[in-house]
C-alpha atoms as a PDB file:
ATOM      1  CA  UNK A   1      10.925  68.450  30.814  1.00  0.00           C
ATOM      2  CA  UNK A   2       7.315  67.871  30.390  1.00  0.00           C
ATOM      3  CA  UNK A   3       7.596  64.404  28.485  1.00  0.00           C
ATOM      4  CA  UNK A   4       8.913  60.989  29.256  1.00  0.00           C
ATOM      5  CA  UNK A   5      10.633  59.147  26.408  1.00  0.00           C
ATOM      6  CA  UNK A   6       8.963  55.639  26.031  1.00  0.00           C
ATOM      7  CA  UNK A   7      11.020  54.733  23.182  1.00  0.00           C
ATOM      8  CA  UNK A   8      11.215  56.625  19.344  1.00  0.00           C
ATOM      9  CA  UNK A   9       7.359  56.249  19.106  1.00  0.00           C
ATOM     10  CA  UNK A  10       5.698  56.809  22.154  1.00  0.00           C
ATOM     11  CA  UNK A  11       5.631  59.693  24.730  1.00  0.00           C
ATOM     12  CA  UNK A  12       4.392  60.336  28.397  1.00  0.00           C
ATOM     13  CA  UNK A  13       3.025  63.049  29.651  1.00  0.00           C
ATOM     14  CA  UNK A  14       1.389  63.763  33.414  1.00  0.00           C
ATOM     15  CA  UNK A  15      -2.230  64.133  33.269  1.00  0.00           C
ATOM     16  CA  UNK A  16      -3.065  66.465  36.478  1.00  0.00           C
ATOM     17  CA  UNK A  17      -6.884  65.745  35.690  1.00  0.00           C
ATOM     18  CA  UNK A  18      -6.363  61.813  35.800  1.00  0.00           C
ATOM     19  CA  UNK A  19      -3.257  62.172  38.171  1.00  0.00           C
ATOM     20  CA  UNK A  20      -1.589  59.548  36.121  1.00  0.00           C
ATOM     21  CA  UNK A  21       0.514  59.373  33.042  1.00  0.00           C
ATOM     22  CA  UNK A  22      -1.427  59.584  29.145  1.00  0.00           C
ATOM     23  CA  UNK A  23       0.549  57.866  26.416  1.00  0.00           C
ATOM     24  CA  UNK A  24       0.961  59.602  22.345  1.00  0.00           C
ATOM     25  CA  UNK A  25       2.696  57.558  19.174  1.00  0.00           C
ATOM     26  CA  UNK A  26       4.222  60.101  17.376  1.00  0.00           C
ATOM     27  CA  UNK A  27       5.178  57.990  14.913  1.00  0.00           C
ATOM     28  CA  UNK A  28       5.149  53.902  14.289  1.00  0.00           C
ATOM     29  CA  UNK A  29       1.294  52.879  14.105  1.00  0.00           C
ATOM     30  CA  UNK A  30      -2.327  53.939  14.768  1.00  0.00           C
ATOM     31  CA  UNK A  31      -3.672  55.951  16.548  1.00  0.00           C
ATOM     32  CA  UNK A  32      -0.767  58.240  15.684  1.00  0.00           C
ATOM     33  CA  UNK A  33      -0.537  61.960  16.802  1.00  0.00           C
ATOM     34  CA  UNK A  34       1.462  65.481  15.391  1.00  0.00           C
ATOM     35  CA  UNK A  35       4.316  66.413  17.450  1.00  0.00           C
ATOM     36  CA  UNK A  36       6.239  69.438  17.364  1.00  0.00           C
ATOM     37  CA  UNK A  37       9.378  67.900  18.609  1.00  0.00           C
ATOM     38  CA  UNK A  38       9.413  69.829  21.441  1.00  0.00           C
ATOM     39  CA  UNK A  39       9.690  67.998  25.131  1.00  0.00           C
ATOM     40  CA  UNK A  40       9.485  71.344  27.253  1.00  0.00           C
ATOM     41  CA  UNK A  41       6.638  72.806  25.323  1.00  0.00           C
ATOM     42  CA  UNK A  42       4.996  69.501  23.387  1.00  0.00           C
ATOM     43  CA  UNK A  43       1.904  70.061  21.028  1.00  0.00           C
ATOM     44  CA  UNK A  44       0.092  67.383  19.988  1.00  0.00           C
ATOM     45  CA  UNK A  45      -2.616  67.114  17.278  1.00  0.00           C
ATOM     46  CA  UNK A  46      -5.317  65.753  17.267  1.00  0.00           C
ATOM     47  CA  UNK A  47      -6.988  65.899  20.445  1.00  0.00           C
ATOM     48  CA  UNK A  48      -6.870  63.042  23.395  1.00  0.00           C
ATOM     49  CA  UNK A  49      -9.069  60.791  24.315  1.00  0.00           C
ATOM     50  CA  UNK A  50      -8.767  58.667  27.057  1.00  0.00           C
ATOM     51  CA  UNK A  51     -11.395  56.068  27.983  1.00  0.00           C
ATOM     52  CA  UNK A  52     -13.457  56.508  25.076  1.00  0.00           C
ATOM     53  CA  UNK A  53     -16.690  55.029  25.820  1.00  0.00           C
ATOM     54  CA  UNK A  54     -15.922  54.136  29.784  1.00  0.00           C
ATOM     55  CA  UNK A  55     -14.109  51.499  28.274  1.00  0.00           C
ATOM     56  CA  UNK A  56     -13.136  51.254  32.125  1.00  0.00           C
ATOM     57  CA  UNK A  57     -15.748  52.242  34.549  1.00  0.00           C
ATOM     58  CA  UNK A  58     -13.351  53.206  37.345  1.00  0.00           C
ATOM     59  CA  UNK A  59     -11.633  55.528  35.411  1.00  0.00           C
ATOM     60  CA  UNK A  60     -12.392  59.010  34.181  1.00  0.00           C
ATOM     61  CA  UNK A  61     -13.118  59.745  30.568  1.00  0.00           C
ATOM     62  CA  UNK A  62     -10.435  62.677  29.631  1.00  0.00           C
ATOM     63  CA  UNK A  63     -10.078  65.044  26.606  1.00  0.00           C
ATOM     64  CA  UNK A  64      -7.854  67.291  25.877  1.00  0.00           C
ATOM     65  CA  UNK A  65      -5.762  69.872  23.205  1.00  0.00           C
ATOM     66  CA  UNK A  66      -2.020  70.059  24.070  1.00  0.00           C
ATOM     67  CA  UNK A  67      -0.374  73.100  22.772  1.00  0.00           C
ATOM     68  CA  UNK A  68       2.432  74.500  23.513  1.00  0.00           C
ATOM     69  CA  UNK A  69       3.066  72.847  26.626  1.00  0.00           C
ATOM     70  CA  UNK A  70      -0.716  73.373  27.581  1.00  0.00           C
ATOM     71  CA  UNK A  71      -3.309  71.057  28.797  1.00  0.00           C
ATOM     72  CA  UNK A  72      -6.744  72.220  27.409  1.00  0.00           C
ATOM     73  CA  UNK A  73      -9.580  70.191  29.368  1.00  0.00           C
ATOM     74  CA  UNK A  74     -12.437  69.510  26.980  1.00  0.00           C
ATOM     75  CA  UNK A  75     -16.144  69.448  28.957  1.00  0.00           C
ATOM     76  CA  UNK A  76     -16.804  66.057  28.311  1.00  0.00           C
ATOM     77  CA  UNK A  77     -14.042  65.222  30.332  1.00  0.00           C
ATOM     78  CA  UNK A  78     -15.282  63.891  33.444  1.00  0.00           C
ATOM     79  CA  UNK A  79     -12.564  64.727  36.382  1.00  0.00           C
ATOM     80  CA  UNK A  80     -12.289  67.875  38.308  1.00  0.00           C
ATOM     81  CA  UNK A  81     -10.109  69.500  35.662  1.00  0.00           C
ATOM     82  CA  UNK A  82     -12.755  69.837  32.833  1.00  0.00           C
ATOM     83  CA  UNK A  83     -13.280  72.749  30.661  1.00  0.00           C
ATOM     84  CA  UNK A  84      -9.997  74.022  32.368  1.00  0.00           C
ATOM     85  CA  UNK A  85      -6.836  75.458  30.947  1.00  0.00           C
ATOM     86  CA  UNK A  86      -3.544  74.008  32.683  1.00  0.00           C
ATOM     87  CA  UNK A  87       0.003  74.441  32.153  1.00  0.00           C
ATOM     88  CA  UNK A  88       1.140  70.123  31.839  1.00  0.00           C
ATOM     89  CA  UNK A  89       3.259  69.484  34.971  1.00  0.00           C
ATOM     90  CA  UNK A  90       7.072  68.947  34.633  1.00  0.00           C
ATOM     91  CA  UNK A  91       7.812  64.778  34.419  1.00  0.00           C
ATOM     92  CA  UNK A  92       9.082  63.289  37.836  1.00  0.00           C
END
C-alpha cells in the first residue's frame, strides 16, 4: 500500500523528495483534498503544498500532483526531486 490510515480523515503518504511522511484530510475540515479511494494508486486533488511560505526554514518547500499513485514534483519545490515525475514509495 502506498497510504497510511491516520484515522477516517487523514492519510499518509511517503514523500521521497522530503524523505518524510505528507499528511491529506479527505474529509472532516479545511484544508480538505479529493480522494479516489484508492490506497495502492491514491489521487489527490488539489495540489500539495508543504511549507508554504518557509513557514519552517529548515525544511524544504514541496509541491506536488498525486495521480494515480504518482508523485508529480512541481519546480517551486525546493528538494532534489523538483520538476520530477516519481512513482510514491510503498508505506513501511
Amino acid at each position: 500500500m502506498k497510504l497510511c490510515k491516520l484515522n477516517d480523515d487523514h492519510y499518509m503518504f511517503h514523500c521521497p523528495g522530503c524523505e518524510g511522511g505528507h499528511m491529506v484530510r479527505v474529509r472532516g475540515g479545511q484544508p480538505m483534498w479529493y480522494w479516489n479511494g484508492s490506497m495502492d494508486a491514491p489521487t489527490f486533488v488539489p495540489s500539495i503544498l508543504v511549507n508554504k511560505g518557509r513557514q519552517n526554514p529548515s525544511a524544504h518547500v514541496c509541491h506536488s500532483f498525486v495521480n494515480a499513485g504518482v508523485i508529480q514534483f512541481l519546480p517551486d519545490s525546493t528538494h532534489k526531486l523538483a520538476g520530477q515525475t516519481v512513482p510514491i514509495p510503498e508505506w513501511e
